[in-house]
PDB file of N, CA and C in Angstrom:
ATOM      1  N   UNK A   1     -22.906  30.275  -0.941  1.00  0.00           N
ATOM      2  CA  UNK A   1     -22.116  29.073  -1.031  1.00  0.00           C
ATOM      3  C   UNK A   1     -21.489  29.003  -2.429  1.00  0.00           C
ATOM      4  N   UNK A   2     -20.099  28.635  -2.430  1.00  0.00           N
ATOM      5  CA  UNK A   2     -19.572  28.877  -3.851  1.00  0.00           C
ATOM      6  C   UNK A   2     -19.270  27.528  -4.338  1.00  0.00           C
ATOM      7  N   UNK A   3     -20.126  27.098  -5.602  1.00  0.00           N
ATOM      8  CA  UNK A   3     -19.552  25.604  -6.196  1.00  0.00           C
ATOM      9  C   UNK A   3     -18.672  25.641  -6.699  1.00  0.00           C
ATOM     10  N   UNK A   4     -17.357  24.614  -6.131  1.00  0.00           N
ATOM     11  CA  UNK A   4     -15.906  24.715  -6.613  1.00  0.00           C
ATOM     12  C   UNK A   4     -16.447  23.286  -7.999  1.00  0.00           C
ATOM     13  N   UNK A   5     -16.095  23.483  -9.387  1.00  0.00           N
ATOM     14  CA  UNK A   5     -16.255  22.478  -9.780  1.00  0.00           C
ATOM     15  C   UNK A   5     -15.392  21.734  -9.685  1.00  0.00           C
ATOM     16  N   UNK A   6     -14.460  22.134  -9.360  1.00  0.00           N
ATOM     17  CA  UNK A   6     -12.861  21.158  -9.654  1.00  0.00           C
ATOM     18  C   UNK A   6     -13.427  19.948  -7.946  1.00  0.00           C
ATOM     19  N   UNK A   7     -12.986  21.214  -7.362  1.00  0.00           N
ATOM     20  CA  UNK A   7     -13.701  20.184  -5.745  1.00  0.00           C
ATOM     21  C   UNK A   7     -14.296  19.048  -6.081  1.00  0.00           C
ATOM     22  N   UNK A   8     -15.541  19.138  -6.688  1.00  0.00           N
ATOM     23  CA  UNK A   8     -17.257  18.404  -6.739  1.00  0.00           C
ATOM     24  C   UNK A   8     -16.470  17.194  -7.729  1.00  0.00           C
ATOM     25  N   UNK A   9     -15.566  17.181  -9.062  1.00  0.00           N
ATOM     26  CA  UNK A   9     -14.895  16.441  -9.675  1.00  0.00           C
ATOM     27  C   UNK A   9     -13.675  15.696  -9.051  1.00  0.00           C
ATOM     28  N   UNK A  10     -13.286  16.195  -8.047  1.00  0.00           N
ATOM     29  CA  UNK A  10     -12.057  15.293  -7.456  1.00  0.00           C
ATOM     30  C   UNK A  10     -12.960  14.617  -5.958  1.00  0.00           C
ATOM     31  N   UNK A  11     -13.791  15.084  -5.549  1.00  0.00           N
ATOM     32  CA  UNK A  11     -14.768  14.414  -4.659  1.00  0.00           C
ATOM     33  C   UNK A  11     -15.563  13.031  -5.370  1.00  0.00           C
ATOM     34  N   UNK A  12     -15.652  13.237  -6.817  1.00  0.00           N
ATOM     35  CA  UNK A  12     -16.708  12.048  -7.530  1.00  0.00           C
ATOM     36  C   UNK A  12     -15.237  11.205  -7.429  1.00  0.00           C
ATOM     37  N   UNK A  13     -14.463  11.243  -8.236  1.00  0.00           N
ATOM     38  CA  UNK A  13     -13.105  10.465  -8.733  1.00  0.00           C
ATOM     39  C   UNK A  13     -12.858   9.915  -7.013  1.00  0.00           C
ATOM     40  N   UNK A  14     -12.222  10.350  -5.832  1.00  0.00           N
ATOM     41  CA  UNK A  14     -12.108  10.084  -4.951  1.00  0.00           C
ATOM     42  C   UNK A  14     -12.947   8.792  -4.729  1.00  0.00           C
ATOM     43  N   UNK A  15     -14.229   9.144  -4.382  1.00  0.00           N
ATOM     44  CA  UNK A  15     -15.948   8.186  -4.250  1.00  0.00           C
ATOM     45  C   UNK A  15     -16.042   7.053  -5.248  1.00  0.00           C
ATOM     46  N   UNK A  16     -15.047   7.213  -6.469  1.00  0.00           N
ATOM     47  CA  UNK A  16     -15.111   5.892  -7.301  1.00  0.00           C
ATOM     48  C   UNK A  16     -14.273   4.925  -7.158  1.00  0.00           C
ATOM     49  N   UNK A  17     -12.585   5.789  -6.518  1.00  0.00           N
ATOM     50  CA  UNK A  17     -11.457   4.883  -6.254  1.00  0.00           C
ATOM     51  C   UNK A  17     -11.465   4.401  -5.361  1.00  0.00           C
ATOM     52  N   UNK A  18     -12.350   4.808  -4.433  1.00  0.00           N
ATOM     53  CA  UNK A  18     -12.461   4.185  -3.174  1.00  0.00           C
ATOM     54  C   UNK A  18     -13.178   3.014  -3.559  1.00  0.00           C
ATOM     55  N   UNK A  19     -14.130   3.233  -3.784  1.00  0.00           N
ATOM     56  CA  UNK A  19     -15.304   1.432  -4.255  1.00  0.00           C
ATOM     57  C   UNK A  19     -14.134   0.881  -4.940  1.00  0.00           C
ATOM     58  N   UNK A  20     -13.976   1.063  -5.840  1.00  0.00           N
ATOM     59  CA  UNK A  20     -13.392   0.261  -7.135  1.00  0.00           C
ATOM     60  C   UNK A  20     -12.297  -0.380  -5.905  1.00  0.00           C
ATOM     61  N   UNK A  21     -11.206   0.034  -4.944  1.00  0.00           N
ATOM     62  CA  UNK A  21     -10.296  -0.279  -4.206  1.00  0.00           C
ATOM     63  C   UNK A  21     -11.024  -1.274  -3.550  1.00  0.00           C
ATOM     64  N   UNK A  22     -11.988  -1.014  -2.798  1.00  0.00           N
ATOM     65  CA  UNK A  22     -12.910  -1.574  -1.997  1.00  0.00           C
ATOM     66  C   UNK A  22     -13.014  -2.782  -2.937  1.00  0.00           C
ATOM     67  N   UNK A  23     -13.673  -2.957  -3.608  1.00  0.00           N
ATOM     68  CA  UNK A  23     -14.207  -4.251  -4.159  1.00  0.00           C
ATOM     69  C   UNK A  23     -12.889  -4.782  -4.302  1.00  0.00           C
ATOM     70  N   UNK A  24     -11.546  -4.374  -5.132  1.00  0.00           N
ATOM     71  CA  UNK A  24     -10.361  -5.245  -5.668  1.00  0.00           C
ATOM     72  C   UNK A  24      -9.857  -5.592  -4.825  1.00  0.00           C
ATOM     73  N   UNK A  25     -10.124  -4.896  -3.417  1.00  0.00           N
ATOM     74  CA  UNK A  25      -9.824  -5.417  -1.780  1.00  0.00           C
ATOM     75  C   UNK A  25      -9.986  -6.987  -1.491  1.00  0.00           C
ATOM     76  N   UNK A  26     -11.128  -6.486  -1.657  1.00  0.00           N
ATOM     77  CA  UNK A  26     -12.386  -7.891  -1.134  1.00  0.00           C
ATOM     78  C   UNK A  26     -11.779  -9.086  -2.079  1.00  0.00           C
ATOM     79  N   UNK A  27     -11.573  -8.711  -3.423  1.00  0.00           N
ATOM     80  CA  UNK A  27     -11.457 -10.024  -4.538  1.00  0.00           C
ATOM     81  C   UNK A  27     -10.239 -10.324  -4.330  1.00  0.00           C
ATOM     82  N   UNK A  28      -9.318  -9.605  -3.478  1.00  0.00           N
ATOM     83  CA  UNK A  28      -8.113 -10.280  -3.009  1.00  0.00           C
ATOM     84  C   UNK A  28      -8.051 -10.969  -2.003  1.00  0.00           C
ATOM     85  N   UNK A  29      -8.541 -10.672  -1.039  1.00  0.00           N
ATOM     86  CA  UNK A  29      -8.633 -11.545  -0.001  1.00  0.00           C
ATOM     87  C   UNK A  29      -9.546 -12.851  -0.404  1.00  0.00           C
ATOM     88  N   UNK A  30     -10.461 -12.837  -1.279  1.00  0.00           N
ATOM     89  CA  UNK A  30     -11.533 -13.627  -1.251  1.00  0.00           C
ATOM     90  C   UNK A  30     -10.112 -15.106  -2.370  1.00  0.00           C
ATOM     91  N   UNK A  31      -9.358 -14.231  -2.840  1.00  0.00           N
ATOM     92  CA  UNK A  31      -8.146 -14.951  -3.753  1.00  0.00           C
ATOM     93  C   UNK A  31      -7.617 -15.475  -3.076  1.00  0.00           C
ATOM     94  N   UNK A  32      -7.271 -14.898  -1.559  1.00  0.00           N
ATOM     95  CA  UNK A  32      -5.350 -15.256  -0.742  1.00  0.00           C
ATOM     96  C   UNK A  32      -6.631 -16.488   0.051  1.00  0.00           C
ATOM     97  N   UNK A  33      -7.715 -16.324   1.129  1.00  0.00           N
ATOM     98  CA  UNK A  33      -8.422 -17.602   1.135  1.00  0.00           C
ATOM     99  C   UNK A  33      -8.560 -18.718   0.222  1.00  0.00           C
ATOM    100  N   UNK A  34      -9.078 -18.857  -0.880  1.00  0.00           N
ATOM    101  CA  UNK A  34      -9.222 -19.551  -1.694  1.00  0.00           C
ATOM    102  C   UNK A  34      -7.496 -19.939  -1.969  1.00  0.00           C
ATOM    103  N   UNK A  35      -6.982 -19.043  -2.549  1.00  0.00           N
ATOM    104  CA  UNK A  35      -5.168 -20.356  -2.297  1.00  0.00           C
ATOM    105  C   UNK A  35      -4.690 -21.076  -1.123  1.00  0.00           C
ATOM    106  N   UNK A  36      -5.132 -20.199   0.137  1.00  0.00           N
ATOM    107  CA  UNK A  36      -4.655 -20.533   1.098  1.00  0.00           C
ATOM    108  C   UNK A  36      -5.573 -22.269   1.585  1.00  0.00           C
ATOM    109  N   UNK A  37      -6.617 -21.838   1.608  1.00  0.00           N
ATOM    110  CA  UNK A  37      -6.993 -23.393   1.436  1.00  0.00           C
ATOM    111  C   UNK A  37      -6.662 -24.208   0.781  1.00  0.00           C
ATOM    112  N   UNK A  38      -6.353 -24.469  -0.565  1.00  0.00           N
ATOM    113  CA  UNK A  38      -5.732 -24.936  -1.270  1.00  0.00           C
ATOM    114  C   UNK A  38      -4.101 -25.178  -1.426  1.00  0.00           C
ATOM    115  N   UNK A  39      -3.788 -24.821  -0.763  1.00  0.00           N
ATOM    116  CA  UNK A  39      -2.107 -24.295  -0.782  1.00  0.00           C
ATOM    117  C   UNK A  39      -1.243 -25.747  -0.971  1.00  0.00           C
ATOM    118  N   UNK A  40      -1.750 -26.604  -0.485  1.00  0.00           N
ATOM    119  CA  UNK A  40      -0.779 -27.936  -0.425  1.00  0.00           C
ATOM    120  C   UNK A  40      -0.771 -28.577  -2.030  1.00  0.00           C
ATOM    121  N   UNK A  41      -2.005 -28.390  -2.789  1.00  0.00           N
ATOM    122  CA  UNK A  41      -2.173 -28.554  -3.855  1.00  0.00           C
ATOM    123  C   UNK A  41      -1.354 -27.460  -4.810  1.00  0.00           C
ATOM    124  N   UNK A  42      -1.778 -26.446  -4.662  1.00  0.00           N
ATOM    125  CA  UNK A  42      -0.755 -25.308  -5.436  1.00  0.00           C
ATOM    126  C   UNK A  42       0.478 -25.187  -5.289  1.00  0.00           C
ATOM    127  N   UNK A  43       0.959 -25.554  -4.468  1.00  0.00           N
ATOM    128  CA  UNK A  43       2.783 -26.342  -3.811  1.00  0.00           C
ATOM    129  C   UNK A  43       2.779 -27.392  -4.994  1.00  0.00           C
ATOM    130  N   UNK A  44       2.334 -28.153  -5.157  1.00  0.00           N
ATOM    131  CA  UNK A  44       2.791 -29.431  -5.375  1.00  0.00           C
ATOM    132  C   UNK A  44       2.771 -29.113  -7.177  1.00  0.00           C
ATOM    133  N   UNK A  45       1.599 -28.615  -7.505  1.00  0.00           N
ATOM    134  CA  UNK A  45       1.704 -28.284  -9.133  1.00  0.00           C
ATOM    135  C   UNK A  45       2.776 -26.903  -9.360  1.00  0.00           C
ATOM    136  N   UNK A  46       3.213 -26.122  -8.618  1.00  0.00           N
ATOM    137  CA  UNK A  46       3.692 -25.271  -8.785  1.00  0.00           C
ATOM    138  C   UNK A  46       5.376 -26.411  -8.492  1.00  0.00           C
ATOM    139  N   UNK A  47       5.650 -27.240  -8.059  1.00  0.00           N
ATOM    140  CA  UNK A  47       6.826 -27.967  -7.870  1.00  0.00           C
ATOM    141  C   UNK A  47       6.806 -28.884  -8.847  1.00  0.00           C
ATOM    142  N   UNK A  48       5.566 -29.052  -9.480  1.00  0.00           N
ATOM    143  CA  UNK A  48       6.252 -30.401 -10.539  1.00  0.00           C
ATOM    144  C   UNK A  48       5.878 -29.363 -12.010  1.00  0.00           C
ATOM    145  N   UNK A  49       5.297 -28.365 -12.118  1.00  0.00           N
ATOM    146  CA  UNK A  49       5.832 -26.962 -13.111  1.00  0.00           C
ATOM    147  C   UNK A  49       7.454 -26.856 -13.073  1.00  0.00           C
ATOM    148  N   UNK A  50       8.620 -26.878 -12.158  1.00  0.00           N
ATOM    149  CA  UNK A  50       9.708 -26.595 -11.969  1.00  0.00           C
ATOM    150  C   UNK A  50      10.554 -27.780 -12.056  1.00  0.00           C
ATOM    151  N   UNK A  51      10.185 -29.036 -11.836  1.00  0.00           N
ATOM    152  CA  UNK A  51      10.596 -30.066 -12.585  1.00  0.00           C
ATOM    153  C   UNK A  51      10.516 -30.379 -14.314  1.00  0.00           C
ATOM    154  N   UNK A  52       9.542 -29.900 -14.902  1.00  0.00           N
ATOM    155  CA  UNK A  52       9.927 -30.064 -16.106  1.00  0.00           C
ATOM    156  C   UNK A  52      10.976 -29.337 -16.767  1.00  0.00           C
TER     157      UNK A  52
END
């Protein structure tokens, strides 16, 4: 069996971007809920931001 190191190094990097994606996934959606509930409120300060 021949250890490619380059392989075994783009297999770790792969295995990290994936989590790291994974989690910034999650903290987005867990974001677009959290505005989205809120949304009538974030309308309204985001409209009187554009009035001043």
């Amino acid at each position: 069996m021949d250890i490619n190191t380059k392989d075994i190094l783009l297999d770790v990097i792969k295995a990290v971007a994936s989590a790291v994606a994974s989690k910034s996934g999650e903290k987005l959606v867990d974001y677009i809920e959290l505005l989205w509930g809120n949304r009538k409120e974030f309308i309204s300060k985001c409209k009187n931001l554009l009035k001043r």
